[in-house]
C-alpha atoms as a PDB file:
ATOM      1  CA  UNK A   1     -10.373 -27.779 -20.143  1.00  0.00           C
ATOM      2  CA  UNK A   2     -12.598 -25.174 -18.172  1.00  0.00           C
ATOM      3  CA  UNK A   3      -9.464 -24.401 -15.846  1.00  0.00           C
ATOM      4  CA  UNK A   4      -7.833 -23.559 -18.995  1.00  0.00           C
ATOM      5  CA  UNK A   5     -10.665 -21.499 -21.092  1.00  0.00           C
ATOM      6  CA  UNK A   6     -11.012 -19.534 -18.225  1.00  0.00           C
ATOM      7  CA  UNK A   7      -7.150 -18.775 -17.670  1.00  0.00           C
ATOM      8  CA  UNK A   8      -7.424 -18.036 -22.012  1.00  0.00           C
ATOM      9  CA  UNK A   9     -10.843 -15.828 -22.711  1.00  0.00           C
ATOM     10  CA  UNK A  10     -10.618 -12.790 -22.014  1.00  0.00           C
ATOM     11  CA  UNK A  11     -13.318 -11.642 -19.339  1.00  0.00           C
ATOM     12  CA  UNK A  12     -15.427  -8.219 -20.602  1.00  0.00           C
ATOM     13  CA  UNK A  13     -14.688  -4.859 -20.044  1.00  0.00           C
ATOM     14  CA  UNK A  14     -16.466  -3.839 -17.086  1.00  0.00           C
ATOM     15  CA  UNK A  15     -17.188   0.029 -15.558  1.00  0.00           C
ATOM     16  CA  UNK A  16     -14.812   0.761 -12.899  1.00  0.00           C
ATOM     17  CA  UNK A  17     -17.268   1.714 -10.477  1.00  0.00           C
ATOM     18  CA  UNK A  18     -19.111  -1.819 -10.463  1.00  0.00           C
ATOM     19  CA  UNK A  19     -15.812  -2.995  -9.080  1.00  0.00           C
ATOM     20  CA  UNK A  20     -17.187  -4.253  -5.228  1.00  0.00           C
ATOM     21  CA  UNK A  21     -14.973  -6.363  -2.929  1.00  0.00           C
ATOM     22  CA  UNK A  22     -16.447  -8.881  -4.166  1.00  0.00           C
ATOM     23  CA  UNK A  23     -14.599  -9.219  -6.889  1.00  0.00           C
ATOM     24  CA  UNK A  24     -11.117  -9.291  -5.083  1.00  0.00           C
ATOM     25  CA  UNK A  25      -9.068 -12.462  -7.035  1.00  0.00           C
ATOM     26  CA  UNK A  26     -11.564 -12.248 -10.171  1.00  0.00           C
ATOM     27  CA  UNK A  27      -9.666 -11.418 -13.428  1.00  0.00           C
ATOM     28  CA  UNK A  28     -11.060  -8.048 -15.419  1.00  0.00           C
ATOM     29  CA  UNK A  29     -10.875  -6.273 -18.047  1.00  0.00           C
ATOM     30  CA  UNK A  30     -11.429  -2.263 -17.651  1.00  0.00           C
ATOM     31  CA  UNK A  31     -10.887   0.649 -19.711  1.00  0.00           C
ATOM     32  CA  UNK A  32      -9.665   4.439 -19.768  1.00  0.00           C
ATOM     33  CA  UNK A  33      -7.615   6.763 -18.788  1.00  0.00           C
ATOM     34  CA  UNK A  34      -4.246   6.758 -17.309  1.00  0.00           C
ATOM     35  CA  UNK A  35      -3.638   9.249 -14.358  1.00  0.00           C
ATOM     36  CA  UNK A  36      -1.275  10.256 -11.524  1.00  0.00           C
ATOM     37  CA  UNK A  37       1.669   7.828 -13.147  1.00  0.00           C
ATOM     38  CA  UNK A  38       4.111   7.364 -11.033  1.00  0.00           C
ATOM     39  CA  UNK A  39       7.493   4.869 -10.679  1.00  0.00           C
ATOM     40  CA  UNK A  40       8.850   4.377  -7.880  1.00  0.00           C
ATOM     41  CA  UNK A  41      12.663   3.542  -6.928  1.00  0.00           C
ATOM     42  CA  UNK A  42      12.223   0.139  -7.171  1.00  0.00           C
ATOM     43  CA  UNK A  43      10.811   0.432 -10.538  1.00  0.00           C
ATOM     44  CA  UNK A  44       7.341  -0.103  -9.607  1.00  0.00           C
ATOM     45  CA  UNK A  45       5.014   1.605 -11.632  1.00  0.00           C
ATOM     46  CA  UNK A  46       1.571   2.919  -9.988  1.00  0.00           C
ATOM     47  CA  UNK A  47      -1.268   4.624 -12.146  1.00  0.00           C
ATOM     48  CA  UNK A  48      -4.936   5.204 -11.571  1.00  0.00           C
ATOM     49  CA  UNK A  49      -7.258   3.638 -14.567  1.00  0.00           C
ATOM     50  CA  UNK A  50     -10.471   6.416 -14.539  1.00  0.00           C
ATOM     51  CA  UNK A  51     -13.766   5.931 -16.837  1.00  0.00           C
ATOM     52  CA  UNK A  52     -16.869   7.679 -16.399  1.00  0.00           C
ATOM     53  CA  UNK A  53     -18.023   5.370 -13.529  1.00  0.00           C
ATOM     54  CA  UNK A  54     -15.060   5.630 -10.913  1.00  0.00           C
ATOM     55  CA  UNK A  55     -11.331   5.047 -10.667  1.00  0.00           C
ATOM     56  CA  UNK A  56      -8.820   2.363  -9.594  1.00  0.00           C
ATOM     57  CA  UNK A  57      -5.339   2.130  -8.743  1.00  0.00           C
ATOM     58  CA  UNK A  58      -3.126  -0.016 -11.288  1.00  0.00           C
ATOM     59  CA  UNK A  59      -0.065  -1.629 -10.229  1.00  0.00           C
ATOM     60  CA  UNK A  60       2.812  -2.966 -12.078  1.00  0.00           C
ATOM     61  CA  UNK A  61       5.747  -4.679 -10.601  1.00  0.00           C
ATOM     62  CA  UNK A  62       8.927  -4.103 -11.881  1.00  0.00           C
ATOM     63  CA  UNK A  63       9.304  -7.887 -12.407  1.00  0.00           C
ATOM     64  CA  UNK A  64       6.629  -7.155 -15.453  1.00  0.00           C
ATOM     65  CA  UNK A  65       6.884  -3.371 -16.051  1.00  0.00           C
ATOM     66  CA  UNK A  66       9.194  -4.157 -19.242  1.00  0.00           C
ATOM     67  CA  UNK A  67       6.584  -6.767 -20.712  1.00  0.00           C
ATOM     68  CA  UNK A  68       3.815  -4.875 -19.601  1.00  0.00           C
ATOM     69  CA  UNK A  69       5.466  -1.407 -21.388  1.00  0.00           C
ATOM     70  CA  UNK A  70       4.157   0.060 -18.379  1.00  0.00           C
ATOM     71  CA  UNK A  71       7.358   2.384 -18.728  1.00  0.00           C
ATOM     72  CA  UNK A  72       5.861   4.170 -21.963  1.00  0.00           C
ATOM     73  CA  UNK A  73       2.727   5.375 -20.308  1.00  0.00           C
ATOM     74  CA  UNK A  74       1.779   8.758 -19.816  1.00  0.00           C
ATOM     75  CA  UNK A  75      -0.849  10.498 -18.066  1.00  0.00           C
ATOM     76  CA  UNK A  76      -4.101  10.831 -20.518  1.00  0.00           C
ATOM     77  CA  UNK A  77      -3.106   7.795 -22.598  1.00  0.00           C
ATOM     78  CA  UNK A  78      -6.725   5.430 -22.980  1.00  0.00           C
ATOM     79  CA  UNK A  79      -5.616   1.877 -22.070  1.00  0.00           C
ATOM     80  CA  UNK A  80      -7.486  -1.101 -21.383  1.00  0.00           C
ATOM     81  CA  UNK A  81      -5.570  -3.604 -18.165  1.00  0.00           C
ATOM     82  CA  UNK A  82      -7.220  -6.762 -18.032  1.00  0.00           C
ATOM     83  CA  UNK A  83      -5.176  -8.260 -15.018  1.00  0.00           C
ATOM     84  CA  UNK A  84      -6.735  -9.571 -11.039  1.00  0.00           C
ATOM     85  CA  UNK A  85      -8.441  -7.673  -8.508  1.00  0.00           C
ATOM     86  CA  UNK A  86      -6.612  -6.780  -5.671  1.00  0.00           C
ATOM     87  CA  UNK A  87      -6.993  -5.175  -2.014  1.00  0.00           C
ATOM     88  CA  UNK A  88      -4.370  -2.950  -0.420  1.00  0.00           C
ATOM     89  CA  UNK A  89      -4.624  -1.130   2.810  1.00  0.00           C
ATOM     90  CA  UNK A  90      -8.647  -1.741   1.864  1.00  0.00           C
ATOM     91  CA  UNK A  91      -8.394  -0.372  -1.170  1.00  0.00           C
ATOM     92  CA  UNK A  92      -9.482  -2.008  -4.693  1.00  0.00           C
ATOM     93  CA  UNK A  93      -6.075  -2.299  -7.099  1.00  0.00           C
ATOM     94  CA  UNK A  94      -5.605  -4.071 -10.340  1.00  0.00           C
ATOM     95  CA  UNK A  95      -2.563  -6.431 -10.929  1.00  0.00           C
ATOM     96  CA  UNK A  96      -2.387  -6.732 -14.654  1.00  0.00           C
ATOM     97  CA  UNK A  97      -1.864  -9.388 -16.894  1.00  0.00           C
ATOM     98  CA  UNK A  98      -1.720  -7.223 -20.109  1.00  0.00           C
ATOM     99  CA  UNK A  99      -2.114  -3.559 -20.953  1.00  0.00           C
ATOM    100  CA  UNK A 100      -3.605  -2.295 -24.123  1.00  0.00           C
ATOM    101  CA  UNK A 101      -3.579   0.690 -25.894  1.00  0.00           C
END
């Protein structure tokens, strides 16, 4: 029952820039706004999350794009991804599990 109120509650929005290594596999919620949106051929789409405490790269795999509506993003829009933290090529990246607007 834990295992599943844990997979079901949503965690808190947190500032970007408390965001450590650390937290690499936690799931998180953080909010603001979307910039340097990009897609890429394979219909990955990349965007940076930025709030007053720091930034953090946001990727969406085409696999979920569609659900996601990561497709009807634009640069500027305020969004909150709750989704898990990530490393790439030692950098901190947000796989997300649902974007809100």
């Amino acid at each position: 029952l834990v295992y599943i109120a844990a997979n079901v509650i949503e965690p808190p929005s947190i500032g970007i820039g408390k965001l450590t290594y650390d937290d690499v596999g936690k799931n998180v919620k953080v909010c603001g706004k979307v910039d340097s949106l990009s897609v890429s051929k394979n219909k990955h789409v990349f965007f940076d999350i930025v709030d007053s405490s720091g930034e953090i790269e946001v990727v969406v795999f085409n696999s979920s794009a569609e659900k996601l509506q990561a497709g009807t993003l634009k640069d500027n829009d305020t969004v909150c991804v709750s989704g898990q933290v990530d490393e790439y090529n030692n950098r901190l990246e947000i796989l997300p599990k649902e974007i809100s607007r």
